[in-house]
C-alpha atoms as a PDB file:
ATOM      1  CA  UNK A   1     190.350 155.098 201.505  1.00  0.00           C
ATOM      2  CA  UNK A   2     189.791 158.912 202.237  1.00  0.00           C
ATOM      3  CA  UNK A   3     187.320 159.280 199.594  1.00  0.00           C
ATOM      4  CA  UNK A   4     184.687 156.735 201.195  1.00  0.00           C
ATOM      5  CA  UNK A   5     185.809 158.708 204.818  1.00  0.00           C
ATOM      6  CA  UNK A   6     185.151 162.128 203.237  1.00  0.00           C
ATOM      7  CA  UNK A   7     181.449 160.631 201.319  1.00  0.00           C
ATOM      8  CA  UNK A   8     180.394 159.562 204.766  1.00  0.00           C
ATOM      9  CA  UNK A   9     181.464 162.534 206.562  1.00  0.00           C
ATOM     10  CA  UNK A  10     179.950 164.837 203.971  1.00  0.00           C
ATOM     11  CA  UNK A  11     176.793 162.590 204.118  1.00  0.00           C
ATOM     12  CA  UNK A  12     176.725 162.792 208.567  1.00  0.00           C
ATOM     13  CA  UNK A  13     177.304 166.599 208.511  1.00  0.00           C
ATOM     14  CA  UNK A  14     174.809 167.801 205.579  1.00  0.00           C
ATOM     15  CA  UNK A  15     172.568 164.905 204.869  1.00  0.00           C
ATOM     16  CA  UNK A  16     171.405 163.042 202.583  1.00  0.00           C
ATOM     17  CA  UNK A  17     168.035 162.936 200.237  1.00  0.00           C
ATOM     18  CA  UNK A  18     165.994 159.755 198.996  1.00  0.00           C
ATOM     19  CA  UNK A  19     166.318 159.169 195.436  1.00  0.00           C
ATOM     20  CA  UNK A  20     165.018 155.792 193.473  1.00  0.00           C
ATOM     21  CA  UNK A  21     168.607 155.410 192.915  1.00  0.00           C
ATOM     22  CA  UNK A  22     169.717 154.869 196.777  1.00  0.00           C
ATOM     23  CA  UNK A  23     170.901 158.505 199.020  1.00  0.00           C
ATOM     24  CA  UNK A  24     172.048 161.736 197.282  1.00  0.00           C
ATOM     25  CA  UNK A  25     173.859 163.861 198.944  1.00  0.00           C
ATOM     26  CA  UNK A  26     172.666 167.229 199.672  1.00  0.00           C
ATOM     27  CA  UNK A  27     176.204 168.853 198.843  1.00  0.00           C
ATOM     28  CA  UNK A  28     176.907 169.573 195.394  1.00  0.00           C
ATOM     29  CA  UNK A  29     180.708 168.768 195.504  1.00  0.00           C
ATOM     30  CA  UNK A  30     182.793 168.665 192.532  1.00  0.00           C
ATOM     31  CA  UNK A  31     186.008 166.260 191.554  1.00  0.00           C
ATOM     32  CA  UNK A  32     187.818 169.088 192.372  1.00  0.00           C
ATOM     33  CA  UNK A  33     186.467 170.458 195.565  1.00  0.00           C
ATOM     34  CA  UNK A  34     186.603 166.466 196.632  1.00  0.00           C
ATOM     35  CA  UNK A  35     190.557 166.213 195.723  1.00  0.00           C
ATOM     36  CA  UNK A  36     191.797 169.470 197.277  1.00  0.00           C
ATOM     37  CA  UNK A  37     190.048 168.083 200.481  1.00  0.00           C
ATOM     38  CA  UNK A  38     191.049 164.933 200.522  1.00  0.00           C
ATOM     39  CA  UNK A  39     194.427 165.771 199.203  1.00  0.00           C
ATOM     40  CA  UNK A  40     194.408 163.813 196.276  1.00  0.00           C
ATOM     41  CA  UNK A  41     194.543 164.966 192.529  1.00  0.00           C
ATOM     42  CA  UNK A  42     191.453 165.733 190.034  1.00  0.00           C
ATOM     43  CA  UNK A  43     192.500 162.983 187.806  1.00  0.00           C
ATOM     44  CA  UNK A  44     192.915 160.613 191.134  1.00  0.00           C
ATOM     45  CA  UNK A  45     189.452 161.520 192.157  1.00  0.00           C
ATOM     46  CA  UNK A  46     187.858 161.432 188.841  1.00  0.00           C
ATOM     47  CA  UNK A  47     190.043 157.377 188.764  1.00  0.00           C
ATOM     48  CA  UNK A  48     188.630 156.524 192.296  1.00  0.00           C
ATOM     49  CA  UNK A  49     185.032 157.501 191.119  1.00  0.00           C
ATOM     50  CA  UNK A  50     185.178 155.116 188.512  1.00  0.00           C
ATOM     51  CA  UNK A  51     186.362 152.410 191.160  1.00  0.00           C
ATOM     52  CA  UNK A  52     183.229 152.894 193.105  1.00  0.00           C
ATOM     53  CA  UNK A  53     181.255 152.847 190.656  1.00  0.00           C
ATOM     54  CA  UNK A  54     179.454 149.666 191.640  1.00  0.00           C
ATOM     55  CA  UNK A  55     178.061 151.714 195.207  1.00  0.00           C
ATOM     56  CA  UNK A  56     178.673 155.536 194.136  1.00  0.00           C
ATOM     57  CA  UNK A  57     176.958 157.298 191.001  1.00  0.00           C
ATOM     58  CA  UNK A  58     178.738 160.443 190.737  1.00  0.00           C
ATOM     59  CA  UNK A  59     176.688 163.457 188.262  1.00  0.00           C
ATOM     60  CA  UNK A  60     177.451 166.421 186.265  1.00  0.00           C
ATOM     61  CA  UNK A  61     177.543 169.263 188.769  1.00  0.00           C
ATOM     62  CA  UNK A  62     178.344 167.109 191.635  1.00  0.00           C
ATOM     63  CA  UNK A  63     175.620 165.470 192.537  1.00  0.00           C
ATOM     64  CA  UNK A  64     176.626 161.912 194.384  1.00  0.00           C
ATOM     65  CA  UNK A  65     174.241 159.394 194.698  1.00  0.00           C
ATOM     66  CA  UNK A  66     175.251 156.451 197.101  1.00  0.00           C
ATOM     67  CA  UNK A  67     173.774 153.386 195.862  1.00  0.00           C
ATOM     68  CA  UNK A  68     174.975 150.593 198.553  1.00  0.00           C
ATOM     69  CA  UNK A  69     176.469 152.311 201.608  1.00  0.00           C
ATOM     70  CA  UNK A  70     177.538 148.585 202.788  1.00  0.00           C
ATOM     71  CA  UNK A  71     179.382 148.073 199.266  1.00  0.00           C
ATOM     72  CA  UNK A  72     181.418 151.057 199.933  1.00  0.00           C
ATOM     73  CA  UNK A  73     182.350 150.276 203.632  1.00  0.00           C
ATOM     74  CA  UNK A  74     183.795 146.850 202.172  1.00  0.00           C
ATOM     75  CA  UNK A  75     185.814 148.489 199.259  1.00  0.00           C
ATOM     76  CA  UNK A  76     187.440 150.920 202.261  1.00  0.00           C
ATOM     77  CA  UNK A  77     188.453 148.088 203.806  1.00  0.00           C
END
């Protein structure tokens, strides 16, 4: 799926920080910055989000915390 292509791009190019919860991103990227990117729409994004839910914590403001980086190479799959 683009979305997991376009986390782990975003997460190779700007980094990623720490948290207790797994890696944050260091971009604060919104469900609609993500869909006009990835060419998808907001309520797709917002739908795919809630797929991934089990290796991706998304935030209000757009911080994304990855939780299991191998769980979300299987879903792309």
């Amino acid at each position: 799926m683009r979305l997991e292509h376009y986390l782990e791009h975003i997460a190779a190019t700007q980094g990623t920080v720490a948290v207790a919860e797994g890696e944050a991103l260091r971009a604060r990227l919104t469900y609609y910055q993500i869909a006009r990117t990835i060419g998808i729409t907001y309520k797709e994004c917002v739908r795919l989000f809630k797929q991934l839910q089990s290796g991706v914590n998304y935030q209000r403001g757009g911080k994304i915390t990855v939780t299991d980086w191998q769980r979300l190479g299987e879903m792309k799959e």
